[in-house]
Structures are given as C-alpha cells and as structure tokens.
PDB file of N, CA and C in Angstrom:
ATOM      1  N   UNK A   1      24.470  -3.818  14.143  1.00  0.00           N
ATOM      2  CA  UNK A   1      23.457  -3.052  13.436  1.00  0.00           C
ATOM      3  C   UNK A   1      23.345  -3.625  12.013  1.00  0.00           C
ATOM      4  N   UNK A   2      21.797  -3.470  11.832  1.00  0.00           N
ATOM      5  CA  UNK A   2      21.739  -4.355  10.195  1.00  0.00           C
ATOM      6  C   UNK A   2      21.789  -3.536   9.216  1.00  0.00           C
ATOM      7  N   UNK A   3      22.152  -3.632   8.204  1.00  0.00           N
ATOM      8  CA  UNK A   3      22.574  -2.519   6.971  1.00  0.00           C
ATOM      9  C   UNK A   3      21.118  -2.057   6.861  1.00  0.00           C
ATOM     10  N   UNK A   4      19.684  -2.591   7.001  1.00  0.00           N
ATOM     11  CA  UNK A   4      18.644  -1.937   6.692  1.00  0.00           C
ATOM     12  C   UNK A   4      18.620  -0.777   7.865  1.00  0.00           C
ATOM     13  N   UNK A   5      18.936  -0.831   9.552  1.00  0.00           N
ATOM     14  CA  UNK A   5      18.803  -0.204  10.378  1.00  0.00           C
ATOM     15  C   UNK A   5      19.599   1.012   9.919  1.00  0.00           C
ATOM     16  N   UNK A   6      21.549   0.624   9.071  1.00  0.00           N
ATOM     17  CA  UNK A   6      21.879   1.968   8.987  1.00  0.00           C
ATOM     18  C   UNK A   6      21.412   2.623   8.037  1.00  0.00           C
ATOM     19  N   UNK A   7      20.815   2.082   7.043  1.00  0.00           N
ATOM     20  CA  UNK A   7      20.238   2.951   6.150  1.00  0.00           C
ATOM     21  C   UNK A   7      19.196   4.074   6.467  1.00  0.00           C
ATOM     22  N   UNK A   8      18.505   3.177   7.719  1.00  0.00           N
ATOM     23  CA  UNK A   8      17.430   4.055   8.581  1.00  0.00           C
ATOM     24  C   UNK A   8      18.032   5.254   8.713  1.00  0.00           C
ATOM     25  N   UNK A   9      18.973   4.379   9.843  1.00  0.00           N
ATOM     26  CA  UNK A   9      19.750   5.824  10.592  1.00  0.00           C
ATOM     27  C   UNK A   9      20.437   6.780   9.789  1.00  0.00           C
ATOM     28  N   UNK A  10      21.099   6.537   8.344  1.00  0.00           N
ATOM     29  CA  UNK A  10      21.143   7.730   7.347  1.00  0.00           C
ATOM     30  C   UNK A  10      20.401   8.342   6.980  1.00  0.00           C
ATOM     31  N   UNK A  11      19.025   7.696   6.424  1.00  0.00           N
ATOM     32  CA  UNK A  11      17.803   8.591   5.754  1.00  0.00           C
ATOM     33  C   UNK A  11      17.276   9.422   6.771  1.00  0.00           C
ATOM     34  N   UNK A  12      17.393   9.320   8.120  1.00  0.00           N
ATOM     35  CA  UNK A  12      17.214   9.950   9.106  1.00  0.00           C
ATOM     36  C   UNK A  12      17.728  11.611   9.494  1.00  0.00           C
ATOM     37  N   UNK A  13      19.160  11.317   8.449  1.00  0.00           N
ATOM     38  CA  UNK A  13      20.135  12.592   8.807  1.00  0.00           C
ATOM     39  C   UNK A  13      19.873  13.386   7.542  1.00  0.00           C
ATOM     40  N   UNK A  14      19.125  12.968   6.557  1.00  0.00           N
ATOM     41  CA  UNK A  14      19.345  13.956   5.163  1.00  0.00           C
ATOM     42  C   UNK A  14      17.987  14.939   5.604  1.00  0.00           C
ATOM     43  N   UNK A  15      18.258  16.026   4.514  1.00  0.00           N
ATOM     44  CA  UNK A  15      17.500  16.828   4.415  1.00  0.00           C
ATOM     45  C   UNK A  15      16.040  16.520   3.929  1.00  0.00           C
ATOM     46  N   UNK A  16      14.815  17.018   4.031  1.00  0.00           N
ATOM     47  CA  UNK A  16      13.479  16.802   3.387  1.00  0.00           C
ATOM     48  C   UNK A  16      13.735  16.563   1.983  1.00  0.00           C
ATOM     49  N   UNK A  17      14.336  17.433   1.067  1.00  0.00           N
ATOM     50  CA  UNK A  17      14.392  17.133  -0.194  1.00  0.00           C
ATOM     51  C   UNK A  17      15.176  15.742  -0.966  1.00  0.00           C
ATOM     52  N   UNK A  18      15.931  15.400   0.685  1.00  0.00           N
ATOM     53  CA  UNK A  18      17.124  14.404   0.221  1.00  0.00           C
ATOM     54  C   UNK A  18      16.033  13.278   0.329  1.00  0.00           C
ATOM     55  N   UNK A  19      15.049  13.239   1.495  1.00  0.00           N
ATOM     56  CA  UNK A  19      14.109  12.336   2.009  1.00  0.00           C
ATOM     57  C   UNK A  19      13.112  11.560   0.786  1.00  0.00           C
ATOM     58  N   UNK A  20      12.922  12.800   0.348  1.00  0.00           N
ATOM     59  CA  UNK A  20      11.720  13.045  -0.469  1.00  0.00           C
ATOM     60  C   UNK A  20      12.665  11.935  -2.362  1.00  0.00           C
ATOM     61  N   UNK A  21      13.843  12.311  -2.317  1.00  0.00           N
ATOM     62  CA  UNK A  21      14.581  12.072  -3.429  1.00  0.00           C
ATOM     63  C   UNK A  21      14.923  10.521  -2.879  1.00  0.00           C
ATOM     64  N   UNK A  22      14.874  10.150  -2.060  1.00  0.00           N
ATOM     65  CA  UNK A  22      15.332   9.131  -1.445  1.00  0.00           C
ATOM     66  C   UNK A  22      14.253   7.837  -1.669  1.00  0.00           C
ATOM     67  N   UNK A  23      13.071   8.544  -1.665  1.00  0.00           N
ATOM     68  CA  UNK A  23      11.877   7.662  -1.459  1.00  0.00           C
ATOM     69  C   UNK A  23      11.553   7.546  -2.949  1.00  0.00           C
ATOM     70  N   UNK A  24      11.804   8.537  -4.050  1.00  0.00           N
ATOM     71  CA  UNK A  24      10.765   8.541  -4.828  1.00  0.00           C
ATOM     72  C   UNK A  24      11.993   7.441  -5.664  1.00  0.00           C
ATOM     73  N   UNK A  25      13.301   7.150  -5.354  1.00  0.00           N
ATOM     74  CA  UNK A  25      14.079   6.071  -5.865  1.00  0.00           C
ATOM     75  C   UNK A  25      13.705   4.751  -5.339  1.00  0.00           C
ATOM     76  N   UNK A  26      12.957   4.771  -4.232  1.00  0.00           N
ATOM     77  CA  UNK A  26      13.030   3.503  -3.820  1.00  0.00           C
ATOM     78  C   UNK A  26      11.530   3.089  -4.493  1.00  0.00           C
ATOM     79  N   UNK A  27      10.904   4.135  -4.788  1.00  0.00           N
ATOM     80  CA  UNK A  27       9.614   3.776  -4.964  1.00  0.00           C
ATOM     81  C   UNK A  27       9.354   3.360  -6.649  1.00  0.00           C
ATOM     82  N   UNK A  28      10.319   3.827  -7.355  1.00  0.00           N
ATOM     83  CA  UNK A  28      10.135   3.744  -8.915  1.00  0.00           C
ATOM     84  C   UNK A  28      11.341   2.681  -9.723  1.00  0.00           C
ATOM     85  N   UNK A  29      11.895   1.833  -8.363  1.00  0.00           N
ATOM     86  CA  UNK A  29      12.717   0.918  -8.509  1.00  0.00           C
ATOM     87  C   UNK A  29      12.051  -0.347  -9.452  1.00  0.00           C
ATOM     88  N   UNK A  30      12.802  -0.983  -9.876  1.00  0.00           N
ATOM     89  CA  UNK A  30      12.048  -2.074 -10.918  1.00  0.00           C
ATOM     90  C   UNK A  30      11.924  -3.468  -9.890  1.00  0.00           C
ATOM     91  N   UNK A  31      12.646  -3.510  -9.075  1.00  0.00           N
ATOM     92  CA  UNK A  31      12.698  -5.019  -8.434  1.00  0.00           C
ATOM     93  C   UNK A  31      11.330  -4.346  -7.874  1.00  0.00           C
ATOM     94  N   UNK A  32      10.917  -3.031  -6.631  1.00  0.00           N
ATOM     95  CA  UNK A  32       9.986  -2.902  -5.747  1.00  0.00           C
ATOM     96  C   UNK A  32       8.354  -3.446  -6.649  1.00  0.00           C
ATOM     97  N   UNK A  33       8.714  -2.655  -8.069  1.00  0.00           N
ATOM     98  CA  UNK A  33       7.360  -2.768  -9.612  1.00  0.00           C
ATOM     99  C   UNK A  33       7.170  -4.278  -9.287  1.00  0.00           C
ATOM    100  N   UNK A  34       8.064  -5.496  -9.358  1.00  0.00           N
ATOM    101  CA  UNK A  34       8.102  -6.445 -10.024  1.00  0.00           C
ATOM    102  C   UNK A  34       7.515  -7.279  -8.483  1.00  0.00           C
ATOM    103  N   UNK A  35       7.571  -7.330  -7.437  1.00  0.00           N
ATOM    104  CA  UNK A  35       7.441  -7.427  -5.918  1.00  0.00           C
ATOM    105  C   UNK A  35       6.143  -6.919  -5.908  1.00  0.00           C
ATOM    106  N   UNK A  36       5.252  -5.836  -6.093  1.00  0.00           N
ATOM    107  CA  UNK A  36       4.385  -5.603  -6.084  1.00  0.00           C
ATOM    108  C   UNK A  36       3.536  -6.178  -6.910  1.00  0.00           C
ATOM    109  N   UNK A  37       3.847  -6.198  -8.336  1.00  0.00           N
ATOM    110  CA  UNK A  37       3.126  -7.024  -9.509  1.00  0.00           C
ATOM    111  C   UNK A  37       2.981  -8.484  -8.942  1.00  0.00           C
ATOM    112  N   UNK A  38       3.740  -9.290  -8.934  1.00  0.00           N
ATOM    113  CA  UNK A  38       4.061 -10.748  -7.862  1.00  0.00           C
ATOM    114  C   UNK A  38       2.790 -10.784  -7.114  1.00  0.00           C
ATOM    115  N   UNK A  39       2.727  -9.402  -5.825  1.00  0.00           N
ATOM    116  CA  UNK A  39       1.912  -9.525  -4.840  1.00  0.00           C
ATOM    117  C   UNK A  39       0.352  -9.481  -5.619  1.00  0.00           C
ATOM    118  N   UNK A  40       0.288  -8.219  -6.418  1.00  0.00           N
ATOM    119  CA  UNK A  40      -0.889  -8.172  -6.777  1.00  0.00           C
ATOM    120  C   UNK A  40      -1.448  -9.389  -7.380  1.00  0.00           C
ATOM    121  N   UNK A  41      -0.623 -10.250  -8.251  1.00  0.00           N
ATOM    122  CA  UNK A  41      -1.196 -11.328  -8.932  1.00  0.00           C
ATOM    123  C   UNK A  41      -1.739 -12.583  -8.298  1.00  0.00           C
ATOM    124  N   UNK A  42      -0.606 -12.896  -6.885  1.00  0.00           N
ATOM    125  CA  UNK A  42      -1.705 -13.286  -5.528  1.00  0.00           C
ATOM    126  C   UNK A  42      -2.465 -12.967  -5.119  1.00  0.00           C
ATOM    127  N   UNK A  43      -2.908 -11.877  -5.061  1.00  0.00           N
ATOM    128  CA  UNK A  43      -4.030 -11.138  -4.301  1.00  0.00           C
ATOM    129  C   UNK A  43      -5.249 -11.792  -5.451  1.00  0.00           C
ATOM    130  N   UNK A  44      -4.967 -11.466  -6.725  1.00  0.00           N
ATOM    131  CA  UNK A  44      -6.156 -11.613  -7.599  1.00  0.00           C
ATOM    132  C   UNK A  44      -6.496 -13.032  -8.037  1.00  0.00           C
ATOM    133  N   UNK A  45      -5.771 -14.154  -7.333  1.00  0.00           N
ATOM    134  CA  UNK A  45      -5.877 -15.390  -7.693  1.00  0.00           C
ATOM    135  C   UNK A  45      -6.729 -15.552  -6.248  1.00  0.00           C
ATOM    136  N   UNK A  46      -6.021 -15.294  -4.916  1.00  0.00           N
ATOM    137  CA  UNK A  46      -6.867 -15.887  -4.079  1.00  0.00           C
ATOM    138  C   UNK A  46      -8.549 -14.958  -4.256  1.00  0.00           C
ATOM    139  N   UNK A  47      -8.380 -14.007  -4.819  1.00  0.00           N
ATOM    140  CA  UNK A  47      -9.976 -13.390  -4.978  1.00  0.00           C
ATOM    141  C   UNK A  47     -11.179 -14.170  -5.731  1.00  0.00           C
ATOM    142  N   UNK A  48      -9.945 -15.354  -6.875  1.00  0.00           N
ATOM    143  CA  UNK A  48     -10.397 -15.678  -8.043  1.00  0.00           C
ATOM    144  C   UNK A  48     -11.298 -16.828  -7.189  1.00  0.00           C
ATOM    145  N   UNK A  49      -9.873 -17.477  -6.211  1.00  0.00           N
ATOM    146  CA  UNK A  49     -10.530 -19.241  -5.515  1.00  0.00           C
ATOM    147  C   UNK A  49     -11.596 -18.849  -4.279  1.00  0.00           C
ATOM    148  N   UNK A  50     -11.614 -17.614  -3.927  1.00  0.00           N
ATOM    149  CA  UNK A  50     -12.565 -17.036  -2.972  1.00  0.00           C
ATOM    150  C   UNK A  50     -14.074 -17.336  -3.855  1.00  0.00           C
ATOM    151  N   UNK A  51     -13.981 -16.475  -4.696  1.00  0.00           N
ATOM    152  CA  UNK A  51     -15.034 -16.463  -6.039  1.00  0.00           C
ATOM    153  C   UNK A  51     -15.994 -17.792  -6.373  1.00  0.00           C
ATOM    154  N   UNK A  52     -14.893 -18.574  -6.814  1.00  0.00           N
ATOM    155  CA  UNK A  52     -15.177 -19.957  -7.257  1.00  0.00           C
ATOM    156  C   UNK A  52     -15.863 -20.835  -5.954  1.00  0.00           C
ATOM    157  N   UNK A  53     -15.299 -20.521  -4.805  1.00  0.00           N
ATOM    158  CA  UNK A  53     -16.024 -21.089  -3.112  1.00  0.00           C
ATOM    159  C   UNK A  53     -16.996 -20.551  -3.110  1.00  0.00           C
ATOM    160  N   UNK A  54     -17.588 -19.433  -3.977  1.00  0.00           N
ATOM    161  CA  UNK A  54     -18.812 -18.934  -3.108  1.00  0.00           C
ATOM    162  C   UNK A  54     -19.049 -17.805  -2.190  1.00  0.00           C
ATOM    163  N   UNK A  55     -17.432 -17.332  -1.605  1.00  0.00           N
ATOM    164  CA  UNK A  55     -17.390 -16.758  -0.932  1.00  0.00           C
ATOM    165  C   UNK A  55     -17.183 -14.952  -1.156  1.00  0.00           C
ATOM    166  N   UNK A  56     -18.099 -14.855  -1.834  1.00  0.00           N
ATOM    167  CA  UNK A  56     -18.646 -13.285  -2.059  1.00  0.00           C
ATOM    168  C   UNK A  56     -19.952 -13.028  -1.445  1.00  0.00           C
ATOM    169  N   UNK A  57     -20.000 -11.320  -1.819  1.00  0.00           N
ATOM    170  CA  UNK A  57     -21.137 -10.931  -0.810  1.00  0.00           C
ATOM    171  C   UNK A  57     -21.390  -9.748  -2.223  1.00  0.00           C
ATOM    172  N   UNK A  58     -22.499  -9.274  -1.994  1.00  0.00           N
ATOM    173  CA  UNK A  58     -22.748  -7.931  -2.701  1.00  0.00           C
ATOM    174  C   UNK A  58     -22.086  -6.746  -2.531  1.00  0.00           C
ATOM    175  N   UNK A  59     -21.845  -5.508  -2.905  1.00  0.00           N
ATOM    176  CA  UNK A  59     -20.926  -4.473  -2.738  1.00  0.00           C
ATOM    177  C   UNK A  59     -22.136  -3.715  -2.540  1.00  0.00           C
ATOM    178  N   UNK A  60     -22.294  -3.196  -1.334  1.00  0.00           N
ATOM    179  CA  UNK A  60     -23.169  -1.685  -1.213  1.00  0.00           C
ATOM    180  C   UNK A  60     -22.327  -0.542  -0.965  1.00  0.00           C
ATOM    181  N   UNK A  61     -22.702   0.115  -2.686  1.00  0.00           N
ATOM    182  CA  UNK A  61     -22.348   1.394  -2.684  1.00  0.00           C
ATOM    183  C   UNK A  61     -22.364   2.426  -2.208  1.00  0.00           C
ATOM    184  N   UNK A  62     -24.090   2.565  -1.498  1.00  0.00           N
ATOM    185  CA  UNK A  62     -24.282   3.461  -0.416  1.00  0.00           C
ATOM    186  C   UNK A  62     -23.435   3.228   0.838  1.00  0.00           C
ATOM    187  N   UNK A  63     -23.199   2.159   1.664  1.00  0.00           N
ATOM    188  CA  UNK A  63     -22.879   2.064   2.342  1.00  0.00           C
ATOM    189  C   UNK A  63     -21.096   2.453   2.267  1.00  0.00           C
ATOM    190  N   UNK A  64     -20.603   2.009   1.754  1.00  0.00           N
ATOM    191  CA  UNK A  64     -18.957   2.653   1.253  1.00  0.00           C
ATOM    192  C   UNK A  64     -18.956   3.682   0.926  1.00  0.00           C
ATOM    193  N   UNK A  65     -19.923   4.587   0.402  1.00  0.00           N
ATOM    194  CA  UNK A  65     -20.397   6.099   0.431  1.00  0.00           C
ATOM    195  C   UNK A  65     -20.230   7.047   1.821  1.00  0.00           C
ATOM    196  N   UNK A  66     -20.956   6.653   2.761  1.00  0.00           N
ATOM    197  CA  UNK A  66     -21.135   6.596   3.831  1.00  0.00           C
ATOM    198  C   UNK A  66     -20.111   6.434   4.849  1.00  0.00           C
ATOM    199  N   UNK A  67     -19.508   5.229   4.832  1.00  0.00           N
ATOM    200  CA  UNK A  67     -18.214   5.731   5.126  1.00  0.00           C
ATOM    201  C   UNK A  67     -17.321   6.165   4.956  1.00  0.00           C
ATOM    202  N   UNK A  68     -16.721   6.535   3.568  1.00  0.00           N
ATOM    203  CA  UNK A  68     -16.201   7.704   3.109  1.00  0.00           C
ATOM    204  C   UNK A  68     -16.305   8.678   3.644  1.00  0.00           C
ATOM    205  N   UNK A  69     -17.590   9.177   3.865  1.00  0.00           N
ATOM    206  CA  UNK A  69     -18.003  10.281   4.426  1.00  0.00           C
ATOM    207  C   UNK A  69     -17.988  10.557   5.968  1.00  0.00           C
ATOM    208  N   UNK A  70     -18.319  10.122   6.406  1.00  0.00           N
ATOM    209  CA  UNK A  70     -17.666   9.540   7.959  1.00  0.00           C
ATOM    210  C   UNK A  70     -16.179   9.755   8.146  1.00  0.00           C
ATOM    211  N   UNK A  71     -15.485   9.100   7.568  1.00  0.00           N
ATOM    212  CA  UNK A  71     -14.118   9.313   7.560  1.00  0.00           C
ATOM    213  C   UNK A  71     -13.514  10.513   7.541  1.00  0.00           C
ATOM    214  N   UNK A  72     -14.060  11.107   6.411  1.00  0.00           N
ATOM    215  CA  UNK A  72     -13.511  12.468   5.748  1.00  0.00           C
ATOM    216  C   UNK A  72     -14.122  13.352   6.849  1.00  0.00           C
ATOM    217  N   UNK A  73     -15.420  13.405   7.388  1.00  0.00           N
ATOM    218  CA  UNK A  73     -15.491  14.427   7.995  1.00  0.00           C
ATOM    219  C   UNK A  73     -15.093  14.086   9.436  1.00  0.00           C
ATOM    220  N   UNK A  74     -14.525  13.175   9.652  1.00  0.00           N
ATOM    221  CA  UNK A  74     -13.817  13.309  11.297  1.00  0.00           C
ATOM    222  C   UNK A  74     -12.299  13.242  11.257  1.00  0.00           C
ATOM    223  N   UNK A  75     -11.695  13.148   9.825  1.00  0.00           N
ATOM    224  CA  UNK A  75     -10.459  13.349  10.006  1.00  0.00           C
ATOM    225  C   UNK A  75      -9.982  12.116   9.869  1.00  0.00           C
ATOM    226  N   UNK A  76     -10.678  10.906  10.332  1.00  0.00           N
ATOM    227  CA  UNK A  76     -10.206   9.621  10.114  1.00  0.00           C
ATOM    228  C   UNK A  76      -9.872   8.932   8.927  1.00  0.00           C
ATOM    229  N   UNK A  77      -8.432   9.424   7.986  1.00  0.00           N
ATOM    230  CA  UNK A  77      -8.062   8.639   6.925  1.00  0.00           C
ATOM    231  C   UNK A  77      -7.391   7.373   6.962  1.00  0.00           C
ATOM    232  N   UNK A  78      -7.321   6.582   6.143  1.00  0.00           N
ATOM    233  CA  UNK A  78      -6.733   5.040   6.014  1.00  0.00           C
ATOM    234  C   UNK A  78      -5.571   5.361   6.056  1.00  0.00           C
TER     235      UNK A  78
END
C-alpha cells in the first residue's frame, strides 16, 4: 500500500469536521499555492502562443449566458 493510499484510507476514518480540517490544510498549503501558480503561468503562456498563431475565436456572451442557464436549471453543474 502507497503512503498516498493510506492516507486515503485514514481521511476516510475521521470525522466530517476532521475531513473538512483536513482539506482546508491541504488546500492553503504553500507548496499546493506554488504548484498551482507554476500551472497557471503555463496555462497563460500557451494562451499567449495560441494568440500569437491566430488561434482565437470571438467570445459570445449570449451564448455562455445561455448555457449557464441551461445548466442551472437542469441541475447540471461543472
């Protein structure tokens, strides 16, 4: 068993509040900040060389409106 699996299998046995205390450490951790920042700054470079190719389109607002709305009223969230 891999130390990530037993960790599973511990967070598994605590209480909701332990769950809840469990996550909001893993979530406000500085390595997870710094891993995410990393990711985001890839994300916004390949948007940049997407950009520079040409490869954009227009944003219709109505239409992302629309499905919003769609979503929300059938229950279907992301």
């Amino acid at each position: 068993m891999t130390t990530v699996e037993e960790i599973k299998k511990a967070a598994a046995n605590l209480s909701p509040d332990e769950q809840v205390e469990l996550f909001q450490w893993l979530e406000n951790s500085d390595e997870l900040r710094r891993l995410r920042y990393e990711q985001l700054k890839r994300d916004i470079a390949a948007g940049i060389e997407e950009a520079d190719r040409g490869e954009t389109s227009l944003l219709d607002i109505e239409e992302i409106k629309s499905v919003v709305r769609e979503r929300a009223n059938s229950g279907n969230h992301p």
